[in-house]
C-alpha atoms as a PDB file:
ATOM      1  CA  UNK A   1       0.000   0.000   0.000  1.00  0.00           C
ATOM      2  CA  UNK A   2       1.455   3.184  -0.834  1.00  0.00           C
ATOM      3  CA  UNK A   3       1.563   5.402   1.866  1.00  0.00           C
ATOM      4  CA  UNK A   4       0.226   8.929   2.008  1.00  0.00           C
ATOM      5  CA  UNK A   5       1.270  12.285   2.523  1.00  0.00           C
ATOM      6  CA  UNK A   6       0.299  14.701   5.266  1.00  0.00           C
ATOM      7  CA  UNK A   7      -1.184  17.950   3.507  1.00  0.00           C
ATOM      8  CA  UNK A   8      -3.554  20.172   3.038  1.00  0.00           C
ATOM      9  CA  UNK A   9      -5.738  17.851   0.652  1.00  0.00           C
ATOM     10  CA  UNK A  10      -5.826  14.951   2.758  1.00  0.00           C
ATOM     11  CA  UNK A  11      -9.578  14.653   4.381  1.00  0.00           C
ATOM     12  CA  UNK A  12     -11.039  12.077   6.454  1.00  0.00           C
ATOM     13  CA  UNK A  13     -14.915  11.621   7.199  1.00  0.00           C
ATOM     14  CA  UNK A  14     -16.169  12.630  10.884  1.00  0.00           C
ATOM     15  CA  UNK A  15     -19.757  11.427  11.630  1.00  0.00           C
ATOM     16  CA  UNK A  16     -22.288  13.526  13.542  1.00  0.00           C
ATOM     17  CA  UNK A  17     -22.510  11.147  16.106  1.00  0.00           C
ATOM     18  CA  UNK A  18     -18.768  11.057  16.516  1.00  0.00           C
ATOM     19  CA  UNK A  19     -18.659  15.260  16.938  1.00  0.00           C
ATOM     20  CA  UNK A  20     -21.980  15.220  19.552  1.00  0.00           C
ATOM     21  CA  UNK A  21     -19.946  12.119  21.531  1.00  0.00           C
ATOM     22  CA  UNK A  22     -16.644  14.413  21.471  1.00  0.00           C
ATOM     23  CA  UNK A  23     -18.527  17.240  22.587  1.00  0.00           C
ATOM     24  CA  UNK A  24     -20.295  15.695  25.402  1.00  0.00           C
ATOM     25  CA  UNK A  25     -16.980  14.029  26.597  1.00  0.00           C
ATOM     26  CA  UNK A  26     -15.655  18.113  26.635  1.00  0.00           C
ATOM     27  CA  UNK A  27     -18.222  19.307  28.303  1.00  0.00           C
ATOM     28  CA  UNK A  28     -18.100  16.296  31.264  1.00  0.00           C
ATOM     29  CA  UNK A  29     -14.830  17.033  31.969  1.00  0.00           C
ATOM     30  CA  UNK A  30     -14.931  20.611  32.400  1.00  0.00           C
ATOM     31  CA  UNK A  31     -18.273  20.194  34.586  1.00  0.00           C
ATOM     32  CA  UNK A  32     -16.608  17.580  36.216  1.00  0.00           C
ATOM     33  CA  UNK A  33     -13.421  20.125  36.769  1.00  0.00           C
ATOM     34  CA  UNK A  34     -15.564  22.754  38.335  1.00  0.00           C
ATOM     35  CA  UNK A  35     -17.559  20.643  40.051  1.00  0.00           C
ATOM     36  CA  UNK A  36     -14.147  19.110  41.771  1.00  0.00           C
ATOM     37  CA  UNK A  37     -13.145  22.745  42.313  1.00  0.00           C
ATOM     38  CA  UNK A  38     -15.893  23.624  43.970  1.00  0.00           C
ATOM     39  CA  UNK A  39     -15.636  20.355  46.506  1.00  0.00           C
ATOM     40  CA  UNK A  40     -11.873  21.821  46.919  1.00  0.00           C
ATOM     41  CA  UNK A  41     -13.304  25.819  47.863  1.00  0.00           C
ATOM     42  CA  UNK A  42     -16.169  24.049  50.477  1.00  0.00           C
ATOM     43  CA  UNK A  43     -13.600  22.204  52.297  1.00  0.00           C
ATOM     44  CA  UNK A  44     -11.155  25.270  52.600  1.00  0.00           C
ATOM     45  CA  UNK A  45     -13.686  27.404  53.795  1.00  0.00           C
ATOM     46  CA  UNK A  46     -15.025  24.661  56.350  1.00  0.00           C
ATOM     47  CA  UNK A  47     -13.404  24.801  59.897  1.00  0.00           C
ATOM     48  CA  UNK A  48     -10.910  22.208  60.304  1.00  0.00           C
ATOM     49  CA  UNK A  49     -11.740  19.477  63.095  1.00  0.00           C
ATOM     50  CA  UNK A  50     -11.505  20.516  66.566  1.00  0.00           C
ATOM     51  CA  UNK A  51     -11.506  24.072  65.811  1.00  0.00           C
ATOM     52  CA  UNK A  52     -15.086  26.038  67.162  1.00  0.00           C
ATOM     53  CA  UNK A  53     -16.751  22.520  68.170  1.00  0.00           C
ATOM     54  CA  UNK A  54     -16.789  20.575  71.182  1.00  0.00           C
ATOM     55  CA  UNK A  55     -16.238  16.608  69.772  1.00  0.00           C
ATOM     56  CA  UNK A  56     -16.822  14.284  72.251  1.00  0.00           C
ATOM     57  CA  UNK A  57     -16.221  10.438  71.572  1.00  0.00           C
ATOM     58  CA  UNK A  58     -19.446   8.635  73.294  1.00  0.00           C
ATOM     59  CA  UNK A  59     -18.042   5.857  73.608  1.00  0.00           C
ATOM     60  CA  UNK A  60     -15.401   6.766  75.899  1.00  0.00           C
ATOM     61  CA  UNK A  61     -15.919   6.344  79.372  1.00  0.00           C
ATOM     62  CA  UNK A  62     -13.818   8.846  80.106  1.00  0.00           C
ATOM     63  CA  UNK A  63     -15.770  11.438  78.372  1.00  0.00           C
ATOM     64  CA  UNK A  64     -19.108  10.897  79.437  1.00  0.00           C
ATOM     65  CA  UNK A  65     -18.025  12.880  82.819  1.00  0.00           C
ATOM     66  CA  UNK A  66     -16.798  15.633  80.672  1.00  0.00           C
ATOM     67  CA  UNK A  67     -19.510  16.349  78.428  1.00  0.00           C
ATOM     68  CA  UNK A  68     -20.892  18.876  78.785  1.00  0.00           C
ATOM     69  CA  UNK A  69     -18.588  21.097  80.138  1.00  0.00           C
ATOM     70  CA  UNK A  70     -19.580  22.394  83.385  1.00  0.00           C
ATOM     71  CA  UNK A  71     -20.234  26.073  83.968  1.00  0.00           C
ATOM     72  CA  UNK A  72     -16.894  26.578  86.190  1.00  0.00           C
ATOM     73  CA  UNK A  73     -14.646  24.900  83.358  1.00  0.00           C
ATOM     74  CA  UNK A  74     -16.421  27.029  80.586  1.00  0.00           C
ATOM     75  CA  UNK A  75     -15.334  30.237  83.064  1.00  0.00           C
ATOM     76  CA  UNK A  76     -11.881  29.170  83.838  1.00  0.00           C
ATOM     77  CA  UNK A  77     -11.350  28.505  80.115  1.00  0.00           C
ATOM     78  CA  UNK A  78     -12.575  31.952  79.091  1.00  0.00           C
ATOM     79  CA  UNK A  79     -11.102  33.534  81.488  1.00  0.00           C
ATOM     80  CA  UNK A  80      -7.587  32.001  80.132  1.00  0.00           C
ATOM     81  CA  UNK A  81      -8.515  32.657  76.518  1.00  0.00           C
ATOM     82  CA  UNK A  82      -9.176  36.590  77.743  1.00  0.00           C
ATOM     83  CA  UNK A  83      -6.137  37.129  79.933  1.00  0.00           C
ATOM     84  CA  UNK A  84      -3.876  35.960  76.912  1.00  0.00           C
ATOM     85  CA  UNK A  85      -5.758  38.224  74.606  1.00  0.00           C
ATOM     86  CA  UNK A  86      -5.105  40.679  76.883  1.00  0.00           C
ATOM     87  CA  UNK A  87      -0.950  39.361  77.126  1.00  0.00           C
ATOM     88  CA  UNK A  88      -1.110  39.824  73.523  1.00  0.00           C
ATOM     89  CA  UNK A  89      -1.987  42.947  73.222  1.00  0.00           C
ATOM     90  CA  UNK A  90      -0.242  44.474  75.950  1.00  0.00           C
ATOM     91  CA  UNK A  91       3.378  42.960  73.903  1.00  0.00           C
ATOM     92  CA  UNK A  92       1.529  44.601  70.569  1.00  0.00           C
ATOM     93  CA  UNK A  93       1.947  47.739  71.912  1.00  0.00           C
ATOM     94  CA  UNK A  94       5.280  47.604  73.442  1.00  0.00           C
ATOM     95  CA  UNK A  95       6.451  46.815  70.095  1.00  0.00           C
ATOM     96  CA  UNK A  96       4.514  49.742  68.598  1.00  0.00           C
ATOM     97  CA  UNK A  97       6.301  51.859  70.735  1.00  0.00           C
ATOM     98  CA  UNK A  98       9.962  50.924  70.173  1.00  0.00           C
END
């Protein structure tokens, strides 16, 4: 068989079929790529674990004393969490003023 050349004549048949199956298999994957970027955006803007929640394991023993907190652990945890706000900025503004 004699083999041909690569030019501007050369032409090859392309059903319809075969250009609405390439067009759907486009247009999956670029869905599919913003719907994957989109899953990647939720779970950046979600808190990460053990950040603003209180996760208890139920099935610990040890846990079921501690859950939920009582009122005088809830104060003597805020009152920590304020006094080294207040740590904080007290150094802020000693370095403001050198």
């Amino acid at each position: 068989m004699p083999e041909k050349e690569l030019n501007e004549n050369l032409s090859f048949k392309v059903s319809l079929k075969t250009l609405a199956g390439i067009a759907a298999l486009i247009s999956t994957a670029i869905g599919y790529h913003y719907y994957i970027i989109g899953q990647i955006e939720d779970a950046k803007a979600k808190p990460k674990i053990g950040t603003g929640y209180y996760i208890v394991d139920p099935t610990d023993a040890a846990a079921k004393e501690s859950y939920p907190p009582s009122r005088q652990e809830y104060e003597m945890k805020d009152e920590l969490a304020r006094r080294e706000i207040m740590l904080l900025k007290e150094e802020i503004k000693e370095l403001k003023n050198k």
